[in-house]
C-alpha atoms as a PDB file:
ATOM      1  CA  UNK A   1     170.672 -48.987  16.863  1.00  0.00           C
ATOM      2  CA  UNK A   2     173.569 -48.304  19.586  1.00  0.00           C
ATOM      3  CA  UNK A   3     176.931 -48.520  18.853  1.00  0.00           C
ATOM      4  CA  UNK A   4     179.418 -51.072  20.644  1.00  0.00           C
ATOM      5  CA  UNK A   5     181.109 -47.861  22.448  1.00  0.00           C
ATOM      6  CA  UNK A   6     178.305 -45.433  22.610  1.00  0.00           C
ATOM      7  CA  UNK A   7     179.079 -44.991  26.408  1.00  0.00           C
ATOM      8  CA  UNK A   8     182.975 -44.590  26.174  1.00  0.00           C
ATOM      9  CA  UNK A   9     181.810 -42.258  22.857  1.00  0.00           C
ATOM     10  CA  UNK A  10     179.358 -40.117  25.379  1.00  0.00           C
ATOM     11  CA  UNK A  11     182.142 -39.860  28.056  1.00  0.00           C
ATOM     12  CA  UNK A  12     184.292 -38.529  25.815  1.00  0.00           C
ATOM     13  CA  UNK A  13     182.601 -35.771  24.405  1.00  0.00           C
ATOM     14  CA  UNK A  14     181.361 -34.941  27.697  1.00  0.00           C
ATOM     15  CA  UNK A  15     185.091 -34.326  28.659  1.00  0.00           C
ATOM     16  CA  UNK A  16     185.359 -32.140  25.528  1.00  0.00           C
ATOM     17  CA  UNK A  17     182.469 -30.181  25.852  1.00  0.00           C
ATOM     18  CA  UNK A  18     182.574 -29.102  29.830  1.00  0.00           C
ATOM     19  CA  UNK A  19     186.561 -29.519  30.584  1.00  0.00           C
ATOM     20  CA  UNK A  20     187.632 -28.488  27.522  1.00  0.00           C
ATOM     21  CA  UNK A  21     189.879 -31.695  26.944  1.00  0.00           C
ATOM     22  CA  UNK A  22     191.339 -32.548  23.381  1.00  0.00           C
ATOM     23  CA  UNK A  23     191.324 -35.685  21.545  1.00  0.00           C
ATOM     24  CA  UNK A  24     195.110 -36.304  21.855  1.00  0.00           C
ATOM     25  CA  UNK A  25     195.060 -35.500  25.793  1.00  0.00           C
ATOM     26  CA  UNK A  26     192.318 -38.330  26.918  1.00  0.00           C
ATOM     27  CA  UNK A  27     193.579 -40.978  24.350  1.00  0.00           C
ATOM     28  CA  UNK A  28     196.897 -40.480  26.243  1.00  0.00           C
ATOM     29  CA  UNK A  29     195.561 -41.555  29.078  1.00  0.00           C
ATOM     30  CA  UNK A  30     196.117 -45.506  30.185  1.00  0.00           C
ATOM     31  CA  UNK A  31     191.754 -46.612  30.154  1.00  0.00           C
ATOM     32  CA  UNK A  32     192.063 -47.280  34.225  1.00  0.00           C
ATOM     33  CA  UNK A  33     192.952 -42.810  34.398  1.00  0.00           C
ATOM     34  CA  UNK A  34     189.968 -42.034  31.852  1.00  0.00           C
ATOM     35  CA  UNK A  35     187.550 -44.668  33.933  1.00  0.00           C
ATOM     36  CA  UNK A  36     188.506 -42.625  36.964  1.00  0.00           C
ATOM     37  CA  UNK A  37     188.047 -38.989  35.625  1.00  0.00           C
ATOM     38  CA  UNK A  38     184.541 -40.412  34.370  1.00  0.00           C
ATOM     39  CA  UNK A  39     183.799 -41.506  38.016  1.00  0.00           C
ATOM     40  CA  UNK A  40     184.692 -37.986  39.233  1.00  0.00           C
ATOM     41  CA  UNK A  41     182.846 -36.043  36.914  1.00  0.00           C
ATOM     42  CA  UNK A  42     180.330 -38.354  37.496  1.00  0.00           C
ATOM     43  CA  UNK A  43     180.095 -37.820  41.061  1.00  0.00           C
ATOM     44  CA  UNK A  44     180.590 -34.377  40.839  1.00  0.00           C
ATOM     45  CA  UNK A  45     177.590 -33.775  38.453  1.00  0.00           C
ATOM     46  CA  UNK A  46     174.927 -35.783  41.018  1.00  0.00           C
ATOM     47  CA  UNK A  47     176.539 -33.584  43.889  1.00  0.00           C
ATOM     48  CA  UNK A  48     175.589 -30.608  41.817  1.00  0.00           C
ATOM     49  CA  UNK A  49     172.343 -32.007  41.050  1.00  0.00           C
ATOM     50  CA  UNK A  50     171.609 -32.536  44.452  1.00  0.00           C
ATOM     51  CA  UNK A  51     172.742 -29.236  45.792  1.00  0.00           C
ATOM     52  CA  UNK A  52     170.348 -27.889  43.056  1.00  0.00           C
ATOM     53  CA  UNK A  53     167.098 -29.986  43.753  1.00  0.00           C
ATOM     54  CA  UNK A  54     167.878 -28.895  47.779  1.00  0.00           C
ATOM     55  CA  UNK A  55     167.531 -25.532  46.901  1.00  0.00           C
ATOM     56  CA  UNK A  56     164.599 -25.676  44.497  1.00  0.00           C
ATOM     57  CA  UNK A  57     163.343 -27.321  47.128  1.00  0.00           C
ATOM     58  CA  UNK A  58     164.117 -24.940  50.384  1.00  0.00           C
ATOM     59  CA  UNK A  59     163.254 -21.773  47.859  1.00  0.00           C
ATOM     60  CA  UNK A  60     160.687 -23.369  45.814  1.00  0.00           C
ATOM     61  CA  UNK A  61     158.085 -23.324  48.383  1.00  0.00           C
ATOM     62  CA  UNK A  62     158.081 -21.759  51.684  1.00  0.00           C
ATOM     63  CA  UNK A  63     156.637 -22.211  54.951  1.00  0.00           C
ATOM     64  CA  UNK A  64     152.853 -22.143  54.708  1.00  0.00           C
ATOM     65  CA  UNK A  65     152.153 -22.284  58.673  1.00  0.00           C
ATOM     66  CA  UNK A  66     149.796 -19.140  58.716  1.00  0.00           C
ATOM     67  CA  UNK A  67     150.981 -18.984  62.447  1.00  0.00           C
ATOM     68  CA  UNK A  68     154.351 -18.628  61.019  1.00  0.00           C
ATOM     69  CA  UNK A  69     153.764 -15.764  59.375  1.00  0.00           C
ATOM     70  CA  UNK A  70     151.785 -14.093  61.765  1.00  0.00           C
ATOM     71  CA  UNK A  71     154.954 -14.579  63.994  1.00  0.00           C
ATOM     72  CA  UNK A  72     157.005 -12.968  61.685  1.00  0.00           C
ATOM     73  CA  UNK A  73     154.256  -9.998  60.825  1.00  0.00           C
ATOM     74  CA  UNK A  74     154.544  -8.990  64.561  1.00  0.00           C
ATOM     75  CA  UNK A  75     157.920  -9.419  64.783  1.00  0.00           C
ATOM     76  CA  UNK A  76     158.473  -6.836  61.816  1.00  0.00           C
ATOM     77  CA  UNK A  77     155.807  -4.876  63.149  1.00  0.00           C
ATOM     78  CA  UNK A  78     157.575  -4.607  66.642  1.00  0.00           C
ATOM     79  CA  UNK A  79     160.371  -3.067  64.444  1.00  0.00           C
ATOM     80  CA  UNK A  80     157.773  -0.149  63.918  1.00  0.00           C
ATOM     81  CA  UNK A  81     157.261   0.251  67.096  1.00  0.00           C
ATOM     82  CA  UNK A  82     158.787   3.102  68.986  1.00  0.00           C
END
């Protein structure tokens, strides 16, 4: 069973819980100011969740060329060199 205002509920205490926010600050707001802050946050969170799946992604599993790294072995071994 859902609630007529389960989604304005959510928003709300997501506002409490990561901005700190109070009660008495976001029911001062006129609805068109807390709709926007929700669409900011909002956008802000996927941004973050992108940044984080791009680098799961870039770190998560390498280059696997094998003549890559045998590239990269003689240029370190080079290094030795002298």
């Amino acid at each position: 069973m859902t609630i007529p205002l389960q989604s304005l509920l959510r928003n709300k205490v997501q506002l409490y819980k990561h901005y700190n926010l109070q009660d008495s600050t976001i029911d001062n707001w006129p609805f068109w100011m807390f709709e926007e802050v929700i669409k900011i946050i909002n956008d802000i969170v996927e941004e973050e969740n992108k940044d984080q799946k791009k680098q799961k992604d870039d770190s998560g599993m390498g280059n696997f060329n094998p003549s890559s790294y045998m590239k990269s072995m003689s240029n370190m071994s080079n290094k030795f060199k002298r």
